[in-house]
PDB file of N, CA and C in Angstrom:
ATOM      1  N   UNK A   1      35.413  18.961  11.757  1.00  0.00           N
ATOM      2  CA  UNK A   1      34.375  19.435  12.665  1.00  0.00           C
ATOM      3  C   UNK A   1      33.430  18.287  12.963  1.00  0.00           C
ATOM      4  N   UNK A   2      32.623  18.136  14.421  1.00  0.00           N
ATOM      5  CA  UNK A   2      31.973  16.953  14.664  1.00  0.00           C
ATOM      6  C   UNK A   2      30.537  17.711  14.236  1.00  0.00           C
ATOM      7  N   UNK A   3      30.259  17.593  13.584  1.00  0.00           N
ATOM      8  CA  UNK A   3      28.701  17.991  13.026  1.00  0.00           C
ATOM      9  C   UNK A   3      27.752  16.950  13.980  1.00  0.00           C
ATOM     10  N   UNK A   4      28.008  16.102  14.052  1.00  0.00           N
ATOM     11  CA  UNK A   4      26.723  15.556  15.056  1.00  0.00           C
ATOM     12  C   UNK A   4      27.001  15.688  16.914  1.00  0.00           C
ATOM     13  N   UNK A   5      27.864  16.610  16.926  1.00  0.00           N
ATOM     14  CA  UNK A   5      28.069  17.119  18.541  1.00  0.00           C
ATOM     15  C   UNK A   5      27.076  17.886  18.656  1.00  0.00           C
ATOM     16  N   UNK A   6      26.723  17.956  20.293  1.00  0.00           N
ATOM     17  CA  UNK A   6      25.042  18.552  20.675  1.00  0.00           C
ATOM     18  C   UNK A   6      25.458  20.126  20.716  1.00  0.00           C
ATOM     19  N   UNK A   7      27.227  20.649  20.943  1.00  0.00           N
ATOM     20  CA  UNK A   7      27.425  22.214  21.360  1.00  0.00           C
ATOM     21  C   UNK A   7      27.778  22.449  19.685  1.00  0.00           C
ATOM     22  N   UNK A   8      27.885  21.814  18.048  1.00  0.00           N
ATOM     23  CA  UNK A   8      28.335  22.130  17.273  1.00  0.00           C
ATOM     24  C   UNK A   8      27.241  23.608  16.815  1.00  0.00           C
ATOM     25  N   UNK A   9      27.464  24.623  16.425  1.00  0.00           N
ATOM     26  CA  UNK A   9      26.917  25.871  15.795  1.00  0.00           C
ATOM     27  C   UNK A   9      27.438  25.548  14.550  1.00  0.00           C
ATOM     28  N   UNK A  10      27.307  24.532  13.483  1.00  0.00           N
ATOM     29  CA  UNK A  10      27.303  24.507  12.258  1.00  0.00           C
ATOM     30  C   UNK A  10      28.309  25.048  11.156  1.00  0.00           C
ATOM     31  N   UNK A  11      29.293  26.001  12.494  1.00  0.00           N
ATOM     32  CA  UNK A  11      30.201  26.757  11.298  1.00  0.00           C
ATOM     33  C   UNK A  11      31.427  26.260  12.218  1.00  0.00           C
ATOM     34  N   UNK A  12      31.801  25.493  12.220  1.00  0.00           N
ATOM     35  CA  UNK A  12      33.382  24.920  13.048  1.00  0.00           C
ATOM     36  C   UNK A  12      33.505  25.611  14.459  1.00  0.00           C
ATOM     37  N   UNK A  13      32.406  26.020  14.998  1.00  0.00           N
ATOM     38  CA  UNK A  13      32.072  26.568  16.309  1.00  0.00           C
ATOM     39  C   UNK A  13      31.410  25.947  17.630  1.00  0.00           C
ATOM     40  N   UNK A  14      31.293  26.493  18.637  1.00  0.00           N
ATOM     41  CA  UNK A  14      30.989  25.177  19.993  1.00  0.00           C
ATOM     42  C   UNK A  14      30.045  26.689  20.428  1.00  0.00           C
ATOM     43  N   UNK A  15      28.956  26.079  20.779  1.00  0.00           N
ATOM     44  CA  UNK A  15      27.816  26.992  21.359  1.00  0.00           C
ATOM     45  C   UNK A  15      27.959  26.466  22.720  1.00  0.00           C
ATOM     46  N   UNK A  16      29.253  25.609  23.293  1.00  0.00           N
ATOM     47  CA  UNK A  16      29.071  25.461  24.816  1.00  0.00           C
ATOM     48  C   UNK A  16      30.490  25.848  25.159  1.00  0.00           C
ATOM     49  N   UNK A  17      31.017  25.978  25.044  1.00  0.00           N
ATOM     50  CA  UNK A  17      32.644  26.583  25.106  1.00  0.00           C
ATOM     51  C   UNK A  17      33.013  27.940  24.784  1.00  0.00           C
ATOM     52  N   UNK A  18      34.121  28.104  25.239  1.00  0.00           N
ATOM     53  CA  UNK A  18      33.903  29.985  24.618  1.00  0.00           C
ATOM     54  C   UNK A  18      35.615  29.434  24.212  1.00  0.00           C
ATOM     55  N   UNK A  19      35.374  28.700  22.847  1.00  0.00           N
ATOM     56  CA  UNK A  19      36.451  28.673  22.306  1.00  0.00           C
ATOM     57  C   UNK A  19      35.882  28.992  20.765  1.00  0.00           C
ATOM     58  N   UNK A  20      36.981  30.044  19.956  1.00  0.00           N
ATOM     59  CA  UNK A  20      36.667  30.409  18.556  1.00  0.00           C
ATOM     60  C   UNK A  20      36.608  29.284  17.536  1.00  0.00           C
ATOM     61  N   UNK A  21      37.170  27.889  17.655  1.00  0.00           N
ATOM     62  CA  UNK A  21      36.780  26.881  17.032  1.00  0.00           C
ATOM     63  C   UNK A  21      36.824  25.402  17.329  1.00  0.00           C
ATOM     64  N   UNK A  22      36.190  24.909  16.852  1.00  0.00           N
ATOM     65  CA  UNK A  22      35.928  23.480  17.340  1.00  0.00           C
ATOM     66  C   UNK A  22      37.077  22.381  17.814  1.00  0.00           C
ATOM     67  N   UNK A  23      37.635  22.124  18.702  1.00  0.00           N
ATOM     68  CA  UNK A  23      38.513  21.177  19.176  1.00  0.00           C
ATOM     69  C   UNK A  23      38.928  19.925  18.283  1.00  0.00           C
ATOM     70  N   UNK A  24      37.661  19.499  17.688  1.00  0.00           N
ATOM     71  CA  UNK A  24      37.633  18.018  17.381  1.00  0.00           C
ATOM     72  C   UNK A  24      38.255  17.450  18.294  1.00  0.00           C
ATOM     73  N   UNK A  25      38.822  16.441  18.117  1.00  0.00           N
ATOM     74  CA  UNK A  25      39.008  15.254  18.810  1.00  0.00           C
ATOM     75  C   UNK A  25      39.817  15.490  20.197  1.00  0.00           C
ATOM     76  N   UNK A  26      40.100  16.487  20.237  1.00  0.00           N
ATOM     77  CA  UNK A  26      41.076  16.944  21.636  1.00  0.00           C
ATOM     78  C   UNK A  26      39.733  17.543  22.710  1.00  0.00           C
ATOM     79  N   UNK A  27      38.655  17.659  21.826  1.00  0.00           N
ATOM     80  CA  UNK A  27      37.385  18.311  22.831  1.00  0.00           C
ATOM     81  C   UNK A  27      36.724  16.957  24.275  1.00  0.00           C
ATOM     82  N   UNK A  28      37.006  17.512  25.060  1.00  0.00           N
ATOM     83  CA  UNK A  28      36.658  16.456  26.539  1.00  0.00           C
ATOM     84  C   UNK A  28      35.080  16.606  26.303  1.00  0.00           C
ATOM     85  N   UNK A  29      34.708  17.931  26.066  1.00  0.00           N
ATOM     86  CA  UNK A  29      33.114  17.781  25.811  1.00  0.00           C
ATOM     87  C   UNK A  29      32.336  17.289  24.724  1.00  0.00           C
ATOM     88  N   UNK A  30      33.162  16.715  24.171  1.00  0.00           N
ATOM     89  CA  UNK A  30      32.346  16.303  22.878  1.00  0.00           C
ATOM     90  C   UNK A  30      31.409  14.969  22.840  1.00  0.00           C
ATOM     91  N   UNK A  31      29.968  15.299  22.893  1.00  0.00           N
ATOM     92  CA  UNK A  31      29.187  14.233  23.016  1.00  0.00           C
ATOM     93  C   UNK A  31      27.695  14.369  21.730  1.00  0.00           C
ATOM     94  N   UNK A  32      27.857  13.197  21.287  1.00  0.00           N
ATOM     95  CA  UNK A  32      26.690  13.202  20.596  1.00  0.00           C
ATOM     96  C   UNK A  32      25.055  13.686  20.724  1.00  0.00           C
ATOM     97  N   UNK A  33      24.389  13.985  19.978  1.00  0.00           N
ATOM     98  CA  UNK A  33      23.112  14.431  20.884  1.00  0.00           C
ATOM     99  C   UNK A  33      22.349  13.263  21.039  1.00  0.00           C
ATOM    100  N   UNK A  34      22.279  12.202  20.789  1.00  0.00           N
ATOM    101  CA  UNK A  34      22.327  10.690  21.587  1.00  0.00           C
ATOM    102  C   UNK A  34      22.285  10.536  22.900  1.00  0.00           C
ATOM    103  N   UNK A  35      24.265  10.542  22.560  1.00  0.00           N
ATOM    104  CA  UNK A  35      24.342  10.675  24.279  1.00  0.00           C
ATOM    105  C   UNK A  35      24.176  11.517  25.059  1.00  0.00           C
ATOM    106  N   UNK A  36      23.921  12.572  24.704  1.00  0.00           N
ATOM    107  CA  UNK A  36      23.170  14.052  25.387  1.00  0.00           C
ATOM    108  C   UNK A  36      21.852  13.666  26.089  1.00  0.00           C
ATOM    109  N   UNK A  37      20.907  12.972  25.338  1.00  0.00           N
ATOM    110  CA  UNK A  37      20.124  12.744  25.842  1.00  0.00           C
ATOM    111  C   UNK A  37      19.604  11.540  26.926  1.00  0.00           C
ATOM    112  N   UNK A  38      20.935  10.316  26.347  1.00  0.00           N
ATOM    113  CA  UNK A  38      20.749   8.885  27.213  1.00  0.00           C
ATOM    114  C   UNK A  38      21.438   9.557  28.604  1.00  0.00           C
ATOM    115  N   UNK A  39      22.446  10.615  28.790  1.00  0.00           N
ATOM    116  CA  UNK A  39      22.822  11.062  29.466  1.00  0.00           C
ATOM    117  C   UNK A  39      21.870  11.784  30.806  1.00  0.00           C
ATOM    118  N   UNK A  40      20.913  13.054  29.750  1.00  0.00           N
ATOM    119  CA  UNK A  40      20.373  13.588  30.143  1.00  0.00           C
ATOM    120  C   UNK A  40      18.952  12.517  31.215  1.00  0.00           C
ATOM    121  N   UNK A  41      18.660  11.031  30.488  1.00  0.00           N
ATOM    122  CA  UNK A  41      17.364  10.405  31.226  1.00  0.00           C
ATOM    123  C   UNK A  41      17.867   9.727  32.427  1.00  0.00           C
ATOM    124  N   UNK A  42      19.540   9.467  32.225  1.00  0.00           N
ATOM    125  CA  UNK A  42      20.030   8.598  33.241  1.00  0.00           C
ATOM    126  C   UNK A  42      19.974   9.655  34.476  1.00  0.00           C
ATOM    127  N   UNK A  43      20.185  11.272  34.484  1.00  0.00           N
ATOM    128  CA  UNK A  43      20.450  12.514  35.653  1.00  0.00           C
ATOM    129  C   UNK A  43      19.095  12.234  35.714  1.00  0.00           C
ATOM    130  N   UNK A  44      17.816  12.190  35.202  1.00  0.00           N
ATOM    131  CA  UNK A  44      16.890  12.501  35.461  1.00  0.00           C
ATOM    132  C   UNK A  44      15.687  11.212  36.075  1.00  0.00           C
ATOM    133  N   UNK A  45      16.611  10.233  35.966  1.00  0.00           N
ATOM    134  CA  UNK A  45      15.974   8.636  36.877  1.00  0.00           C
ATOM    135  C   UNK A  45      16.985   9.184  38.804  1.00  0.00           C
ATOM    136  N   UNK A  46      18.033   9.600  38.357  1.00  0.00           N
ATOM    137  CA  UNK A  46      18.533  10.152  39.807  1.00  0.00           C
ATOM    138  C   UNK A  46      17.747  11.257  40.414  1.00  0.00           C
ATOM    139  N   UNK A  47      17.629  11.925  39.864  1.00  0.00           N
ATOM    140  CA  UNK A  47      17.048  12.843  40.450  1.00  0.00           C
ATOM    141  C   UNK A  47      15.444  12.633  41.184  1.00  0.00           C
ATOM    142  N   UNK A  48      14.549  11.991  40.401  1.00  0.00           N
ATOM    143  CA  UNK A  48      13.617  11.135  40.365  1.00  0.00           C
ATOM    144  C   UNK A  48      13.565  10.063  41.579  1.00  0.00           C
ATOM    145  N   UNK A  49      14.401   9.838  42.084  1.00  0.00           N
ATOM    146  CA  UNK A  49      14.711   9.011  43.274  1.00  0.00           C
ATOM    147  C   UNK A  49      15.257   9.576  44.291  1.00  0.00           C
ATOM    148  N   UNK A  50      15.631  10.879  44.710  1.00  0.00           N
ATOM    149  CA  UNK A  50      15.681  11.315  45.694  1.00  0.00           C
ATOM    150  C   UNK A  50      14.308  12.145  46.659  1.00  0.00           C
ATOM    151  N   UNK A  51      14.039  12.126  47.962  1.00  0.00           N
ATOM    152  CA  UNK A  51      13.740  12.095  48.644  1.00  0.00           C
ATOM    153  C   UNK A  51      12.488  13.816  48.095  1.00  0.00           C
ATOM    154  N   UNK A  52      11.278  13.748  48.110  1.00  0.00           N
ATOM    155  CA  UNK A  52      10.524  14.651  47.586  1.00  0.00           C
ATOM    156  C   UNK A  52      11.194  16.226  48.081  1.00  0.00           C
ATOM    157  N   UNK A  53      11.539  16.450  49.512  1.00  0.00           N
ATOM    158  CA  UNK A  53      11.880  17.549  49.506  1.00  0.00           C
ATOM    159  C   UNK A  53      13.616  17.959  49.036  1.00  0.00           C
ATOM    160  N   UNK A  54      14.160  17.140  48.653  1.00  0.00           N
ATOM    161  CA  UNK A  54      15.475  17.338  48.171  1.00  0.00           C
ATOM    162  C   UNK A  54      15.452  17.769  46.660  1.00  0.00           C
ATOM    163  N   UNK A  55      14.340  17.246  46.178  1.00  0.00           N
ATOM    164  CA  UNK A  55      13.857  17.403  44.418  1.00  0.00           C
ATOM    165  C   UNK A  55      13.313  18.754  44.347  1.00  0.00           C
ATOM    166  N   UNK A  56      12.781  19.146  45.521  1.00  0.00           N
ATOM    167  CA  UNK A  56      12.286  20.589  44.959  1.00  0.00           C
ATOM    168  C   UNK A  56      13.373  21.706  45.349  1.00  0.00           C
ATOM    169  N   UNK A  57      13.921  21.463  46.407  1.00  0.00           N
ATOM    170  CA  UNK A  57      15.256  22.323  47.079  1.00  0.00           C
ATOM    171  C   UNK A  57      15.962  22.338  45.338  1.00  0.00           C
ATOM    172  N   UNK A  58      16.011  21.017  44.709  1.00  0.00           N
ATOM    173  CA  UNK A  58      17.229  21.334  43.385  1.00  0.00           C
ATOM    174  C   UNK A  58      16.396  22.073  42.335  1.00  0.00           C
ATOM    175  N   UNK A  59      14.919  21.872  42.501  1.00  0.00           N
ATOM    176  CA  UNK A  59      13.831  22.084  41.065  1.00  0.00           C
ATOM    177  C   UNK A  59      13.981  23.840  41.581  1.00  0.00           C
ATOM    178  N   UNK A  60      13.954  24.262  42.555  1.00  0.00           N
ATOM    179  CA  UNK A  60      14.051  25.483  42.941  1.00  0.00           C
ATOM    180  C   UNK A  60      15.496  26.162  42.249  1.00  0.00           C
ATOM    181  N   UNK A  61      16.431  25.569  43.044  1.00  0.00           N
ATOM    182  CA  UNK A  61      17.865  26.346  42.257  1.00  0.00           C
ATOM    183  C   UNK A  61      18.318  26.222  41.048  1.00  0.00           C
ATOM    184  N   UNK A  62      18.064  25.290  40.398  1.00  0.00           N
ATOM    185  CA  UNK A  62      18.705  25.427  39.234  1.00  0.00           C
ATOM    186  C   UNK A  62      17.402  25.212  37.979  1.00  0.00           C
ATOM    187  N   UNK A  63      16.473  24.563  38.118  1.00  0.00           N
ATOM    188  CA  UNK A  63      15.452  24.549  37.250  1.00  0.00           C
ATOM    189  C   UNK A  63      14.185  25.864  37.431  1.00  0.00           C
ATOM    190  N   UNK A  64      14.437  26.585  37.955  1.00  0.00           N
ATOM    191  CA  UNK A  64      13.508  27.408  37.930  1.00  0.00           C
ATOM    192  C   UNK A  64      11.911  27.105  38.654  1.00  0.00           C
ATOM    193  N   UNK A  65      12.593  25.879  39.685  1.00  0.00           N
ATOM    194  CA  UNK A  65      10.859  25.751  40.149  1.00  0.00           C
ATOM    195  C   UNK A  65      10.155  24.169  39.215  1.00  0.00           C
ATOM    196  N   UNK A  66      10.478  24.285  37.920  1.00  0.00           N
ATOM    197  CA  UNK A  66      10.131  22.787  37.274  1.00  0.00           C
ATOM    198  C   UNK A  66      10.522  21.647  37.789  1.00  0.00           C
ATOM    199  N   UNK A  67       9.944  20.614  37.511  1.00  0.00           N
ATOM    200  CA  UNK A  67      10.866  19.351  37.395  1.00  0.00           C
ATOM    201  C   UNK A  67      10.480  18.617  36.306  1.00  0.00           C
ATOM    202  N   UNK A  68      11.484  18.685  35.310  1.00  0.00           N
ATOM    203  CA  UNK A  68      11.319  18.049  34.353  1.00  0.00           C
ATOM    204  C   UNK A  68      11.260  16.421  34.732  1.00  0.00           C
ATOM    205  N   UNK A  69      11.948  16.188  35.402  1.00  0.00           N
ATOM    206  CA  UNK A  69      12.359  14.366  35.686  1.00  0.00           C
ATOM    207  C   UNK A  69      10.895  13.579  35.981  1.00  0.00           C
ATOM    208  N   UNK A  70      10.031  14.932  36.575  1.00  0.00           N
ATOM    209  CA  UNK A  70       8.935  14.170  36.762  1.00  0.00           C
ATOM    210  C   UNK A  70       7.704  13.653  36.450  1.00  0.00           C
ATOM    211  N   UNK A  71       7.659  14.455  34.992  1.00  0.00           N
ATOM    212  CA  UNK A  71       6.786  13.923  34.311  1.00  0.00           C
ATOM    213  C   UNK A  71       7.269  13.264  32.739  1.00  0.00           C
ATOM    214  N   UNK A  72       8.917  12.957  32.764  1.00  0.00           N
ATOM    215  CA  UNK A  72       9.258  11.960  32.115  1.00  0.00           C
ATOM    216  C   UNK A  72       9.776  10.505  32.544  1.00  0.00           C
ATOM    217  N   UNK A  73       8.964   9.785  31.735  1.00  0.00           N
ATOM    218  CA  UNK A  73       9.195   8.086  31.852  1.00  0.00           C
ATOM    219  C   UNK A  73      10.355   7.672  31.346  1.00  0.00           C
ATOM    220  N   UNK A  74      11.186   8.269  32.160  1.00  0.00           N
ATOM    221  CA  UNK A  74      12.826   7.672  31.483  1.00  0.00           C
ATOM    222  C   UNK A  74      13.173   5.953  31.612  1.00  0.00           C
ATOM    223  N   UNK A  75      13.475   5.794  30.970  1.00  0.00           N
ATOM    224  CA  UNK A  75      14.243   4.106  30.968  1.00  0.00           C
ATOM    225  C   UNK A  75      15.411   4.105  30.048  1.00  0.00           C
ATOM    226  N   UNK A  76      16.431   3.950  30.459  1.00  0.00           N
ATOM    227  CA  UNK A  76      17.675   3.945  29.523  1.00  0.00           C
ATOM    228  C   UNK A  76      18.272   2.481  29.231  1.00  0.00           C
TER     229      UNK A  76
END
Protein backbone atom coordinates (compact mmCIF):
# COMPACT_ATOMS: atom_id res chain seq x y z
CA UNK A 1 0.00 0.00 0.00
CA UNK A 2 1.39 3.64 -0.86
CA UNK A 3 0.78 5.23 2.54
CA UNK A 4 2.15 8.52 1.43
CA UNK A 5 -0.48 8.76 -1.64
CA UNK A 6 -2.81 11.94 -1.23
CA UNK A 7 -6.28 9.36 -2.15
CA UNK A 8 -4.64 6.57 0.51
CA UNK A 9 -7.68 6.00 3.45
CA UNK A 10 -5.09 4.26 5.64
CA UNK A 11 -6.61 0.80 5.35
CA UNK A 12 -5.30 -0.45 1.70
CA UNK A 13 -8.12 1.83 0.32
CA UNK A 14 -8.26 4.95 -2.32
CA UNK A 15 -10.69 7.77 -1.12
CA UNK A 16 -10.43 8.88 -4.93
CA UNK A 17 -11.31 5.80 -6.88
CA UNK A 18 -14.19 3.61 -6.32
CA UNK A 19 -11.94 0.70 -6.29
CA UNK A 20 -12.16 -1.83 -3.03
CA UNK A 21 -8.32 -1.75 -2.82
CA UNK A 22 -5.34 0.01 -3.47
CA UNK A 23 -3.68 -0.58 -6.97
CA UNK A 24 -0.16 0.08 -5.90
CA UNK A 25 1.98 0.40 -8.52
CA UNK A 26 -0.46 -0.32 -11.46
CA UNK A 27 -2.45 2.95 -9.95
CA UNK A 28 -2.13 5.91 -12.93
CA UNK A 29 -3.37 8.10 -10.01
CA UNK A 30 -0.98 7.65 -7.67
CA UNK A 31 0.65 10.86 -6.53
CA UNK A 32 2.30 11.97 -3.50
CA UNK A 33 0.79 14.73 -1.38
CA UNK A 34 3.94 16.72 -2.47
CA UNK A 35 3.12 16.43 -5.72
CA UNK A 36 -0.50 17.05 -5.04
CA UNK A 37 0.31 20.13 -4.02
CA UNK A 38 3.44 21.33 -6.45
CA UNK A 39 0.75 20.19 -8.82
CA UNK A 40 -2.02 21.87 -7.30
CA UNK A 41 0.31 25.74 -7.28
CA UNK A 42 1.45 25.04 -10.84
CA UNK A 43 -3.04 24.87 -11.94
CA UNK A 44 -3.22 27.70 -9.78
CA UNK A 45 -0.22 30.20 -11.38
CA UNK A 46 -2.51 29.17 -14.72
CA UNK A 47 -5.35 30.00 -13.68
CA UNK A 48 -3.99 33.23 -12.13
CA UNK A 49 -3.01 34.36 -15.58
CA UNK A 50 -5.95 34.17 -17.41
CA UNK A 51 -7.90 37.05 -18.42
CA UNK A 52 -10.13 38.48 -15.11
CA UNK A 53 -13.42 37.56 -16.62
CA UNK A 54 -12.46 33.99 -17.66
CA UNK A 55 -11.27 33.41 -13.79
CA UNK A 56 -14.55 34.13 -12.49
CA UNK A 57 -16.70 32.29 -15.37
CA UNK A 58 -14.29 29.07 -13.86
CA UNK A 59 -14.39 30.50 -9.92
CA UNK A 60 -18.21 30.36 -10.63
CA UNK A 61 -18.48 26.65 -12.02
CA UNK A 62 -16.46 24.68 -10.37
CA UNK A 63 -15.16 26.59 -7.21
CA UNK A 64 -18.21 27.77 -5.89
CA UNK A 65 -17.68 31.50 -6.57
CA UNK A 66 -13.94 31.44 -4.68
CA UNK A 67 -10.74 31.81 -6.09
CA UNK A 68 -8.39 30.25 -4.31
CA UNK A 69 -5.38 31.04 -6.91
CA UNK A 70 -5.85 34.45 -5.87
CA UNK A 71 -4.89 35.05 -2.80
CA UNK A 72 -2.07 32.43 -2.99
CA UNK A 73 1.61 33.38 -3.77
CA UNK A 74 2.40 30.32 -5.64
CA UNK A 75 6.01 29.84 -6.97
CA UNK A 76 6.94 26.34 -7.82
Amino acid sequence: MYDNCFGSNGRNGCNILTVHKCQQDKCSFYKSTQELEEDRKKAYLLLAALPPDMQRYISDKYYNGKMPWAKSKCSV
